[in-house]
C-alpha atoms as a PDB file:
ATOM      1  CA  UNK A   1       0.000   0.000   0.000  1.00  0.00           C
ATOM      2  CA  UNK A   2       2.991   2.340   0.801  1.00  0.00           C
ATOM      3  CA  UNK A   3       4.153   1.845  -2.452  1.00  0.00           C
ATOM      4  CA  UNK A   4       0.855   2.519  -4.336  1.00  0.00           C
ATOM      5  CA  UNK A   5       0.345   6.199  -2.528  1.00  0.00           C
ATOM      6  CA  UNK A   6       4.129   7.247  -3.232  1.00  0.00           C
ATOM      7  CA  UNK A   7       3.930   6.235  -6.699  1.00  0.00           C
ATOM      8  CA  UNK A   8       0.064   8.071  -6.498  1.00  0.00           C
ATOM      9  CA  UNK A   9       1.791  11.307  -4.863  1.00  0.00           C
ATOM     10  CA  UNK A  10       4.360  11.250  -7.552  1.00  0.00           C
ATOM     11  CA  UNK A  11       1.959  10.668 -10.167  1.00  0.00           C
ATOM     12  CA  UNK A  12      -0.121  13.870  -9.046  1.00  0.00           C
ATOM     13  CA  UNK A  13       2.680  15.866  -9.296  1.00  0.00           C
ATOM     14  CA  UNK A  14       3.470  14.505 -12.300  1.00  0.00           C
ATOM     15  CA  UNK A  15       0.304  15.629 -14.026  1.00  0.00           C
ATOM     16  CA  UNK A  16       1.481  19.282 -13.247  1.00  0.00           C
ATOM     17  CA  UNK A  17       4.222  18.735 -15.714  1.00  0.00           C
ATOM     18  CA  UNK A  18       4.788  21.335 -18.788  1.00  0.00           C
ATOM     19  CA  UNK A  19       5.805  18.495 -20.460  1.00  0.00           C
ATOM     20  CA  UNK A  20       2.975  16.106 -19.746  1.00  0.00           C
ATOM     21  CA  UNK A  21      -0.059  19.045 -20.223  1.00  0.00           C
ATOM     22  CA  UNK A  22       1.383  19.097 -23.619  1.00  0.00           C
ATOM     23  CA  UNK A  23       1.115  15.966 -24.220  1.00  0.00           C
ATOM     24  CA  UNK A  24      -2.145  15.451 -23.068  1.00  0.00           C
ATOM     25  CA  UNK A  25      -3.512  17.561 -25.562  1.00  0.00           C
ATOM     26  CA  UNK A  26      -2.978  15.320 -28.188  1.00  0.00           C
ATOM     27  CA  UNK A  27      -5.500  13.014 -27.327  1.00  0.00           C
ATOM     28  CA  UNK A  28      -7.681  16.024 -25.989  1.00  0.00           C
ATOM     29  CA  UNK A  29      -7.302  17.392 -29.491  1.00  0.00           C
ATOM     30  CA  UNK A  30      -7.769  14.093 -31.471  1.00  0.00           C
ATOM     31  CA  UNK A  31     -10.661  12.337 -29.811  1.00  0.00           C
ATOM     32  CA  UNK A  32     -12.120  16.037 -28.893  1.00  0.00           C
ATOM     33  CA  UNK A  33     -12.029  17.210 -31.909  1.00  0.00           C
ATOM     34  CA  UNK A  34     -13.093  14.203 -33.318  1.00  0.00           C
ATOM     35  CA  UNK A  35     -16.484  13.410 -31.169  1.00  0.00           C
ATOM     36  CA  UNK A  36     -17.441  17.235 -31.739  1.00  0.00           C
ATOM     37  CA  UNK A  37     -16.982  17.354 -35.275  1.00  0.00           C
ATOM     38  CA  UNK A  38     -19.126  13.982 -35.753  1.00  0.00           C
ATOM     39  CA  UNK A  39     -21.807  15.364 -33.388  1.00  0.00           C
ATOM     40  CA  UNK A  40     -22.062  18.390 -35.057  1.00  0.00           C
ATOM     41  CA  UNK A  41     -22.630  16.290 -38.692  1.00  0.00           C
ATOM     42  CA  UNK A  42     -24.463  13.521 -37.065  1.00  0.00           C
ATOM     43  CA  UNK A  43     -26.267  14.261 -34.279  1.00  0.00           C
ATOM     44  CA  UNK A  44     -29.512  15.078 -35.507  1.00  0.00           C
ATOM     45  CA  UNK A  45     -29.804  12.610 -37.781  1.00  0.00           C
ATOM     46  CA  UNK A  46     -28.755   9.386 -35.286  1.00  0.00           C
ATOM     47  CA  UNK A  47     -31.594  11.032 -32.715  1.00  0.00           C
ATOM     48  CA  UNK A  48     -33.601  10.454 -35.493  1.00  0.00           C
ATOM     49  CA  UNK A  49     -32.650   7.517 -36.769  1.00  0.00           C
ATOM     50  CA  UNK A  50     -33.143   6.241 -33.175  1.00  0.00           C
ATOM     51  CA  UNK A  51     -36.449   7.524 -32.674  1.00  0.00           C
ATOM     52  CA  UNK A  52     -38.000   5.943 -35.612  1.00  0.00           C
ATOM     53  CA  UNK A  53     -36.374   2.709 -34.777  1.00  0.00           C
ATOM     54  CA  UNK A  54     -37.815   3.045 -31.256  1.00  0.00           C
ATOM     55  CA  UNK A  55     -41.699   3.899 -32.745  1.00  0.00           C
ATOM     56  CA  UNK A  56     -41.618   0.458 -34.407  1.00  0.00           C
ATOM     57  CA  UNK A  57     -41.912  -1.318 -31.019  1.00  0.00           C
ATOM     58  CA  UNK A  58     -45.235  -1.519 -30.288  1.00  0.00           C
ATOM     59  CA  UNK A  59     -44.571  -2.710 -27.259  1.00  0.00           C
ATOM     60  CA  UNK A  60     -42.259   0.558 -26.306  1.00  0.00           C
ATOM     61  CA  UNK A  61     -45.054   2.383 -27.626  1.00  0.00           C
ATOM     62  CA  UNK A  62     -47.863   0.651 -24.900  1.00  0.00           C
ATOM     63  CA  UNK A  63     -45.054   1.277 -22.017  1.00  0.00           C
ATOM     64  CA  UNK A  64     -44.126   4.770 -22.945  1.00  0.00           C
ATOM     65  CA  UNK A  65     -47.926   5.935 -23.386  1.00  0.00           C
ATOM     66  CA  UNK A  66     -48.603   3.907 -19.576  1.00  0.00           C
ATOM     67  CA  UNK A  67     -45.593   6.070 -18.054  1.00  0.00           C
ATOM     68  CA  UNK A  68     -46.808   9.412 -19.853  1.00  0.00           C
ATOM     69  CA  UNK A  69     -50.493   8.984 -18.102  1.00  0.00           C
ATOM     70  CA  UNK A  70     -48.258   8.318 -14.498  1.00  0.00           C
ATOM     71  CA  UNK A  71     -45.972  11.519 -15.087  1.00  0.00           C
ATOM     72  CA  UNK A  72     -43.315  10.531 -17.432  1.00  0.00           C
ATOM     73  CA  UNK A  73     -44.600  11.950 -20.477  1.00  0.00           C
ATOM     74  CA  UNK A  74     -40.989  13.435 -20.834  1.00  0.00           C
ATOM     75  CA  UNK A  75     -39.501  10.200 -21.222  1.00  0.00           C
ATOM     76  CA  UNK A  76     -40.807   9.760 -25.121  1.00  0.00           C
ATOM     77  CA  UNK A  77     -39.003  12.571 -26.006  1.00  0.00           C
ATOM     78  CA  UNK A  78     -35.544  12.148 -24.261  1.00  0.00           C
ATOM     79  CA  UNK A  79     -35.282   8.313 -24.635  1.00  0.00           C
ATOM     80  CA  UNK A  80     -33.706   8.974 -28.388  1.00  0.00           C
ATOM     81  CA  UNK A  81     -30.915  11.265 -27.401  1.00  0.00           C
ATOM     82  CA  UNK A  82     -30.162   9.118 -24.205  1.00  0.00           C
ATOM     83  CA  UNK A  83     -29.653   6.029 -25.865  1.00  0.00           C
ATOM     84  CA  UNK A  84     -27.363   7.688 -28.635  1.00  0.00           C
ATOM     85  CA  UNK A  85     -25.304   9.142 -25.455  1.00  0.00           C
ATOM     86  CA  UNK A  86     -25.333   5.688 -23.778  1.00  0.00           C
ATOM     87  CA  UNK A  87     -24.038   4.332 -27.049  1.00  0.00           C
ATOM     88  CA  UNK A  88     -21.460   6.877 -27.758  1.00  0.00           C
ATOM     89  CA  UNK A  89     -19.960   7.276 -24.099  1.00  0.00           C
ATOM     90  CA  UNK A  90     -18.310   3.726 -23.557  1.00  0.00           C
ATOM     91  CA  UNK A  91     -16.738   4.754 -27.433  1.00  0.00           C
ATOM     92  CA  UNK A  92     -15.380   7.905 -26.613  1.00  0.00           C
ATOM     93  CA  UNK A  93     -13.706   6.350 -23.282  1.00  0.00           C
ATOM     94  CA  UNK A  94     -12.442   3.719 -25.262  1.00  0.00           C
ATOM     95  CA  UNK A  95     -10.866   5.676 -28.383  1.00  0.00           C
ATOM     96  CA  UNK A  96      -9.313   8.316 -25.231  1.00  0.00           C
ATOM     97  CA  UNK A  97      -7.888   5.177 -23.245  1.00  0.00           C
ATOM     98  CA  UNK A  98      -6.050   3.689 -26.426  1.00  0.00           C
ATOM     99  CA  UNK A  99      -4.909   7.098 -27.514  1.00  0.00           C
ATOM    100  CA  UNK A 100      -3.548   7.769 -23.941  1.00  0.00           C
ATOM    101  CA  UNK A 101      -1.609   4.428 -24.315  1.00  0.00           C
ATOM    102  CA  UNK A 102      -0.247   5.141 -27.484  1.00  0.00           C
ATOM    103  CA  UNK A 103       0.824   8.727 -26.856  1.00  0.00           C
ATOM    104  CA  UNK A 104       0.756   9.796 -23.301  1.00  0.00           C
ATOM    105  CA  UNK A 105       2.604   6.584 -21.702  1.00  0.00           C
ATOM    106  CA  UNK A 106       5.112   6.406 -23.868  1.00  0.00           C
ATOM    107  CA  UNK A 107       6.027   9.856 -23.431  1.00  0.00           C
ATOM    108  CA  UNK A 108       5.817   9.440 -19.597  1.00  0.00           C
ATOM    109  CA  UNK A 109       7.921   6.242 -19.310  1.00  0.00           C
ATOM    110  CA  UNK A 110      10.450   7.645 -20.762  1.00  0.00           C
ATOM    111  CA  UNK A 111       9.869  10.773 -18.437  1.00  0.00           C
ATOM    112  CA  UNK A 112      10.070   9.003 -15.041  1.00  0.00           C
ATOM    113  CA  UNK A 113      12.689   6.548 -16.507  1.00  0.00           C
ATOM    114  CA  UNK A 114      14.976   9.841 -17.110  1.00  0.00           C
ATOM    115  CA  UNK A 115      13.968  11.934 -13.842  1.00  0.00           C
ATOM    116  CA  UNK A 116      13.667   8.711 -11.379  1.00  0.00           C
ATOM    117  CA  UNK A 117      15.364   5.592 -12.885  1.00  0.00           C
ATOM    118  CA  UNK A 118      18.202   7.137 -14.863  1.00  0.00           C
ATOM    119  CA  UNK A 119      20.189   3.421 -14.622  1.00  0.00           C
ATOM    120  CA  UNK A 120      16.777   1.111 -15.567  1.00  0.00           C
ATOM    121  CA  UNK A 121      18.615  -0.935 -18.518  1.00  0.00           C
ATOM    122  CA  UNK A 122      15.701  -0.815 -21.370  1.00  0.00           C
ATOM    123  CA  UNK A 123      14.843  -4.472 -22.708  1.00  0.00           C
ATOM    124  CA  UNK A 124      12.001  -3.937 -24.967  1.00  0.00           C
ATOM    125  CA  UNK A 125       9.620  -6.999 -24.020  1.00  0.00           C
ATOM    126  CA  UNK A 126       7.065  -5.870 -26.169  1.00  0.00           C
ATOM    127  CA  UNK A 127       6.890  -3.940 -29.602  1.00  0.00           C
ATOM    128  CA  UNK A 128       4.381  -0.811 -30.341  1.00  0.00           C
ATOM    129  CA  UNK A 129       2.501  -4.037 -32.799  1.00  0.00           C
ATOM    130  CA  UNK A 130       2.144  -6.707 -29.691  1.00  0.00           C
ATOM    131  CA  UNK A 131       1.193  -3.393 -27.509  1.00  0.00           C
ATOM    132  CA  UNK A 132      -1.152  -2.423 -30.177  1.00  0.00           C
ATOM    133  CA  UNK A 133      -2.808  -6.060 -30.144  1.00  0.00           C
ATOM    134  CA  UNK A 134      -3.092  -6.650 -26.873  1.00  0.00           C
ATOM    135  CA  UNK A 135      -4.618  -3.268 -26.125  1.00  0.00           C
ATOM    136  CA  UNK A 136      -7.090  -4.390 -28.708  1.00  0.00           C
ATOM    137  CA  UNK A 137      -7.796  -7.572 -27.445  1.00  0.00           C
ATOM    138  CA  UNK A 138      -8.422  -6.339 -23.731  1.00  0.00           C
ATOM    139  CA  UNK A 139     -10.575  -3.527 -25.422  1.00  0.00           C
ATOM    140  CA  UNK A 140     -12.695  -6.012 -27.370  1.00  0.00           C
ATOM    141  CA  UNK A 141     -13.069  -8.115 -23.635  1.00  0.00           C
ATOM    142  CA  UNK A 142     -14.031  -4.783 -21.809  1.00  0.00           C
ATOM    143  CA  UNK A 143     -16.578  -4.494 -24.507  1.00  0.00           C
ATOM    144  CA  UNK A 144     -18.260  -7.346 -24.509  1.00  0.00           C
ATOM    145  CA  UNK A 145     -18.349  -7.518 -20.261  1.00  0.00           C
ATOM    146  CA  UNK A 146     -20.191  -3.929 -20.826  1.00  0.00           C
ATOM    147  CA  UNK A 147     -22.790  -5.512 -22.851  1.00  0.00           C
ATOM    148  CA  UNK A 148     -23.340  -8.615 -21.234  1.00  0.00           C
ATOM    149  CA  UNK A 149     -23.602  -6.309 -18.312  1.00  0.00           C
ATOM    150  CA  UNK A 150     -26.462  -3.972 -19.457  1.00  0.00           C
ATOM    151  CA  UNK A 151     -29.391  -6.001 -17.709  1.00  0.00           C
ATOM    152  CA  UNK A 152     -27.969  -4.906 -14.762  1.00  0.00           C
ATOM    153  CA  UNK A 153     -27.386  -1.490 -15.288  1.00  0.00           C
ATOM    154  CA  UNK A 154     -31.088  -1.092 -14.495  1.00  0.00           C
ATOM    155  CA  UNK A 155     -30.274  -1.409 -10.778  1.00  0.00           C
ATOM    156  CA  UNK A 156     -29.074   2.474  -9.816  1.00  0.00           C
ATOM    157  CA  UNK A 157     -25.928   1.633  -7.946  1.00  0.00           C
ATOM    158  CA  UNK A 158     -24.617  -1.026 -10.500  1.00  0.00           C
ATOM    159  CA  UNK A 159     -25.071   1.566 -13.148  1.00  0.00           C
ATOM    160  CA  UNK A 160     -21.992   3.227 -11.926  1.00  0.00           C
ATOM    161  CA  UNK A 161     -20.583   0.686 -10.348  1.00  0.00           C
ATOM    162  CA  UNK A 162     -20.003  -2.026 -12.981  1.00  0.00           C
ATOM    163  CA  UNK A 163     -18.813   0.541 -15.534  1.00  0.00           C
ATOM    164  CA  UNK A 164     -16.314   2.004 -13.279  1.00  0.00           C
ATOM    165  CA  UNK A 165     -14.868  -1.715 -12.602  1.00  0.00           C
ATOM    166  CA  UNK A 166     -15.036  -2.997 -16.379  1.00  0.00           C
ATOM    167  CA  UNK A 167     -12.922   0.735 -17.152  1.00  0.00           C
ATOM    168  CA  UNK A 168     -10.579  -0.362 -14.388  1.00  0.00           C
ATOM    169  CA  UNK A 169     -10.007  -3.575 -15.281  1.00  0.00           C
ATOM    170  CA  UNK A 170      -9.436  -2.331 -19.128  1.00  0.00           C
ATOM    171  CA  UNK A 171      -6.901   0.560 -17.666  1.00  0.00           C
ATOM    172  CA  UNK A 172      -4.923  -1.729 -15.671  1.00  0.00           C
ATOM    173  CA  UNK A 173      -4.699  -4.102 -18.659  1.00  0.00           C
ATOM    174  CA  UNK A 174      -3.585  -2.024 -20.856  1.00  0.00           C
ATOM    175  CA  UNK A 175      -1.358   0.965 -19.541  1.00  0.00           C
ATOM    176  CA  UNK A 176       0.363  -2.078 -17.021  1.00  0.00           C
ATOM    177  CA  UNK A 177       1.422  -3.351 -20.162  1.00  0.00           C
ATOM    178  CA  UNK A 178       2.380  -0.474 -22.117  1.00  0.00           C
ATOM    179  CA  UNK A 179       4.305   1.004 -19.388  1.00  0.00           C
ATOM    180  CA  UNK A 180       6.120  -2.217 -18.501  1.00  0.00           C
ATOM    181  CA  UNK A 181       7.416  -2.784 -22.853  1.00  0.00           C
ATOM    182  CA  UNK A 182       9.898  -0.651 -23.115  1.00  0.00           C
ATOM    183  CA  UNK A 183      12.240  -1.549 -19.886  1.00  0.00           C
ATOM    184  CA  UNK A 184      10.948  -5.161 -18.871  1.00  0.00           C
ATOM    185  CA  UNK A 185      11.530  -8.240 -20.334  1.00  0.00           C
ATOM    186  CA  UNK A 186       8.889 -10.399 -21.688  1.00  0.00           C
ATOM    187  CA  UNK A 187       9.820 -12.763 -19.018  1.00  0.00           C
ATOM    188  CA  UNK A 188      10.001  -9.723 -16.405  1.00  0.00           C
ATOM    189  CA  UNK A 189       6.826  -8.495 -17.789  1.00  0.00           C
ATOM    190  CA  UNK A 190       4.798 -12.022 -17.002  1.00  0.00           C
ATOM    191  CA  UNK A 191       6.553 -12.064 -13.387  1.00  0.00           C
ATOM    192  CA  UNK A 192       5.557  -8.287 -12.605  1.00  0.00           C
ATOM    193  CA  UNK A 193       2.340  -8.461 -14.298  1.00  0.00           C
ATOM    194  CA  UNK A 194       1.299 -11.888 -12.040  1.00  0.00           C
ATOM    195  CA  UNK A 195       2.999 -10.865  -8.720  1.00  0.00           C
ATOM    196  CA  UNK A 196       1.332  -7.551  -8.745  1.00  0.00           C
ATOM    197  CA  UNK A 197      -2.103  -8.101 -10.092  1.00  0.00           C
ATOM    198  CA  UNK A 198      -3.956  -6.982  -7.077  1.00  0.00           C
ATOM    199  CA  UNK A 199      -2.207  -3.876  -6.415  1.00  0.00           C
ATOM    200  CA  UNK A 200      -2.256  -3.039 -10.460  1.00  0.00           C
ATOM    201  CA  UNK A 201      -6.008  -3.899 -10.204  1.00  0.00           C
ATOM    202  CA  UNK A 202      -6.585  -1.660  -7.035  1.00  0.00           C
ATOM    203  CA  UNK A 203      -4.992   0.912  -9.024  1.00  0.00           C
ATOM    204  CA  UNK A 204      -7.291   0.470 -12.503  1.00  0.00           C
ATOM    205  CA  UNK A 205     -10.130   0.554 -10.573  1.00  0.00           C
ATOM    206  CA  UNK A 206      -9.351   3.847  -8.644  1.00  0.00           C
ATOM    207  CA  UNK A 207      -9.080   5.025 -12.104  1.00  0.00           C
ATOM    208  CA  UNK A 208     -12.399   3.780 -13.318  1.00  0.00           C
ATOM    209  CA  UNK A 209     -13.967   5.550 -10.457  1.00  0.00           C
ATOM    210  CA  UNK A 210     -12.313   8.581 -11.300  1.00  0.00           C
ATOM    211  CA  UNK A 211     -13.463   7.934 -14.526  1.00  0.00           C
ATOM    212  CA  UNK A 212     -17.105   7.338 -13.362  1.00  0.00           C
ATOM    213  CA  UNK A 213     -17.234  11.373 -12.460  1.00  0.00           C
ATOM    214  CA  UNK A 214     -18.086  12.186 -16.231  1.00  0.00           C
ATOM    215  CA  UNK A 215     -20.981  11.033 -15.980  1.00  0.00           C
ATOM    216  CA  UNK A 216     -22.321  13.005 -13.539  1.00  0.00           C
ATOM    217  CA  UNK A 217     -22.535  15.598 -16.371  1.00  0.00           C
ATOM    218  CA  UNK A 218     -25.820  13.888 -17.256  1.00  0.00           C
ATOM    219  CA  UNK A 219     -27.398  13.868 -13.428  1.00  0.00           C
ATOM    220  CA  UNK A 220     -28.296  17.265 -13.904  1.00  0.00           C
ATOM    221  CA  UNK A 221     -31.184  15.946 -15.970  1.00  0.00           C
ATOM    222  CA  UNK A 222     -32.823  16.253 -19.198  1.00  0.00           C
ATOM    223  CA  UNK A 223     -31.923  19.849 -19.584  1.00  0.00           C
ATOM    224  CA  UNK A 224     -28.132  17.775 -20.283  1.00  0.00           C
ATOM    225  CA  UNK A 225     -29.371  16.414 -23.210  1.00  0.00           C
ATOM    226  CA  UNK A 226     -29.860  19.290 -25.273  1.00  0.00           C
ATOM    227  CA  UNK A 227     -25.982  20.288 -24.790  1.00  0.00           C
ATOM    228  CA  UNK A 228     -25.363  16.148 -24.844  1.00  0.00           C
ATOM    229  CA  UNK A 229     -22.903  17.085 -27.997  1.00  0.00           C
ATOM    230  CA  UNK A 230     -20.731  19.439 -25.974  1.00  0.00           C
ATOM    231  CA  UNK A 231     -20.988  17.726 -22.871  1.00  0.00           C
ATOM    232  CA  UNK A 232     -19.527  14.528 -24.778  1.00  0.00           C
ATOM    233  CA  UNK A 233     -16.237  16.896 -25.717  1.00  0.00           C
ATOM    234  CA  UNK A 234     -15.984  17.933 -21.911  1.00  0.00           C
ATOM    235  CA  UNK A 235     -16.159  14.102 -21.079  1.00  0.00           C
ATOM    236  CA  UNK A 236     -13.308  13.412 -23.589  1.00  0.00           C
ATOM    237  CA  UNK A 237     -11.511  15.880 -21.301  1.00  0.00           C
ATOM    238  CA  UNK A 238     -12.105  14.594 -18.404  1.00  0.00           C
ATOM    239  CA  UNK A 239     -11.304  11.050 -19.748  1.00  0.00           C
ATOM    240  CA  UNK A 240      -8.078  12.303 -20.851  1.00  0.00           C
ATOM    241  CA  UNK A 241      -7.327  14.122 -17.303  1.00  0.00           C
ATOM    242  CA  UNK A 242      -7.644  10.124 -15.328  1.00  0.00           C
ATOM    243  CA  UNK A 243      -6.067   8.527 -18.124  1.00  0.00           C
ATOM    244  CA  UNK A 244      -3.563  10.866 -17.828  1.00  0.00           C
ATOM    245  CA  UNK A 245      -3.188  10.725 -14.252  1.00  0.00           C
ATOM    246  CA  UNK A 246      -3.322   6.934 -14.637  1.00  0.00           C
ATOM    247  CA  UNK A 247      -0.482   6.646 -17.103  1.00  0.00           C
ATOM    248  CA  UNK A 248       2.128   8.209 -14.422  1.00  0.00           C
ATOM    249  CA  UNK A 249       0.912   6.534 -11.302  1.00  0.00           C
ATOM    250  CA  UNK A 250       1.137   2.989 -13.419  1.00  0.00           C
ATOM    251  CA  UNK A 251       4.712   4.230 -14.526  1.00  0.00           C
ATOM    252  CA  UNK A 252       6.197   5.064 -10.856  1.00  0.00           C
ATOM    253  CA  UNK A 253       4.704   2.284  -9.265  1.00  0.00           C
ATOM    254  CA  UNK A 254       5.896  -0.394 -12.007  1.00  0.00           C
ATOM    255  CA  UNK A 255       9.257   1.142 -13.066  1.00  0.00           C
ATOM    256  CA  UNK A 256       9.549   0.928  -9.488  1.00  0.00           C
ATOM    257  CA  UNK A 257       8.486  -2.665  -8.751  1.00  0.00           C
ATOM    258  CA  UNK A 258      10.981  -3.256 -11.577  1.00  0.00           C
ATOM    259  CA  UNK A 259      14.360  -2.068 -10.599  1.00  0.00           C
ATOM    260  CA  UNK A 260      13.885  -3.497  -7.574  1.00  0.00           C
ATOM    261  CA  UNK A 261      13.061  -7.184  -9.205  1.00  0.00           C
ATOM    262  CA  UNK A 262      16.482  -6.695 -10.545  1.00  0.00           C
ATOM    263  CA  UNK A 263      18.106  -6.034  -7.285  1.00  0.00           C
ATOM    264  CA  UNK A 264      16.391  -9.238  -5.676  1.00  0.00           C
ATOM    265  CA  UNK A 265      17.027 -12.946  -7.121  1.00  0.00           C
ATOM    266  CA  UNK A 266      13.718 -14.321  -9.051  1.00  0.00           C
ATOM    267  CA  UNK A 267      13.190 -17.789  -7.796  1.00  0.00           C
ATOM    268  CA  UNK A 268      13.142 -20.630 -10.488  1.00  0.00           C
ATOM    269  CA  UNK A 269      10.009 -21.304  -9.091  1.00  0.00           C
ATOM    270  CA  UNK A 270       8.596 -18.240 -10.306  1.00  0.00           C
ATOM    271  CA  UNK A 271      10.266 -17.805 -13.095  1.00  0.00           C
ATOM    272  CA  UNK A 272       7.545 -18.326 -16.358  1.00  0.00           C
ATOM    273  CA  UNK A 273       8.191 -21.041 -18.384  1.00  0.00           C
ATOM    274  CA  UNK A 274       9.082 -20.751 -22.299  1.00  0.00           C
ATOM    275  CA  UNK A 275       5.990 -23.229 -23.225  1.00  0.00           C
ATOM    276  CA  UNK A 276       3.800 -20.626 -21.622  1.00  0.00           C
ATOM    277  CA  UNK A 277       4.723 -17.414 -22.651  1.00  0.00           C
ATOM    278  CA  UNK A 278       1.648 -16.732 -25.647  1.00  0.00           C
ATOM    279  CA  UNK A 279      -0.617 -17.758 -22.386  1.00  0.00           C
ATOM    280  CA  UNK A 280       0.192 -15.933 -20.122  1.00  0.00           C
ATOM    281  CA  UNK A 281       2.166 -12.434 -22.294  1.00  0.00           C
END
């Protein structure tokens, strides 16, 4: 636990960095500039789109006209948008987290590696195409765990709850290994990555919580809606702030953890073996 706050204290400070604002931008400016340009082409029309898809349930129909003589006549007209916001949220966190771990850990590795670790030999584990897969790969997983999860979502608590964890989960994944490719080993990737899991897992999910505060953009109520495609570029922002945030507390903590696996003898019994290295990289 000591570890994990120093290398959360550092990463704080960290954030504060000339060098890491500016580098934070480029995702900013990328998925940003992205979402708003697509909303302001789009937006409309997938509302629409949405709404007549939604008219040719009957059975939606029957449910929404029972709500609107109980009070919830508002609901007809604000289900469209909401599910086009619902659809386009977990995408925008997604393209943010990969472009973080393409550009912003990279850049702070190499930061913290010069500043902290000056001596950390660099091994290269892992290429920019295996951390390009695997990011994938866990992205795909996080995915389908969101979907498979959307029954429950109905329940208020689990509707920020089990996004929060399946964002965690995906962070951890993916910055643990991107941080960890361009000093560790392959072999002192799988022993980090497996002796460390919890802690690395505590950390993602901190991070999906922080990433959960987004979303209270759209507790203020329907009234959110109508600004839904500038609120979406303010979320990108805020994505980009954790992810961020996330990409130098993963890099303390595990540049950390591996200088001083170098200074302490692995034993053989936890040593990975060569049969198992697609399994377990």
């Amino acid at each position: 636990m000591r570890e994990m706050f120093d290398a959360m204290l550092r990463a704080l400070g960290y954030c504060l960095h000339p060098r890491v604002l500016l580098w934070s931008l480029a995702p900013l400016a990328l998925a940003g500039g992205g979402l708003a340009l697509l909303g302001w082409a789009f937006w409309e029309d997938a509302v629409a789109a949405v709404r007549t898809l939604l008219e040719r349930w009957d059975v939606l129909n029957m449910l929404l006209d029972w709500l609107a003589l109980h009070g919830a006549a508002q609901l007809r007209v604000v289900l469209a948008p909401l599910i086009v916001v619902m659809l386009t949220v977990p995408l925008a966190v997604v393209v943010t987290l990969l472009l973080v771990s393409a550009v912003v850990t990279p850049a702070v590795v190499r930061l913290v590696a010069a500043r902290r670790f000056p001596t950390l030999e660099r091994r290269q584990g892992a290429g920019f195409v295996q951390s390009l897969l695997w990011a994938l790969a866990c992205t795909l997983a996080a995915l389908a765990a969101l979907v498979c999860s959307l029954p429950l979502w109905l329940v208020p608590p689990l509707a920020l709850l089990l996004p929060a964890l399946v964002w965690g989960w995906l962070t951890c994944r993916v910055l643990a290994f991107d941080t960890l490719a361009l000093h560790a080993s392959a072999v002192e990737r799988r022993l980090l990555l497996r002796r460390r899991r919890w802690p690395l897992l505590a950390m993602g999910i901190v991070c999906g919580l922080l990433g959960a505060v987004p979303s209270l953009l759209w507790a203020v109520g329907a009234a959110a809606l109508i600004f839904a495609p500038i609120l979406l570029v303010v979320s990108v922002w805020l994505y980009t702030v954790v992810f961020a945030f996330a990409a130098c507390w993963f890099a303390h903590y595990l540049l950390a953890a591996l200088e001083r696996l170098r200074d302490t003898p692995v034993p053989p019994s936890e040593t990975p073996a060569p049969a198992l290295d697609a399994v377990h990289a």
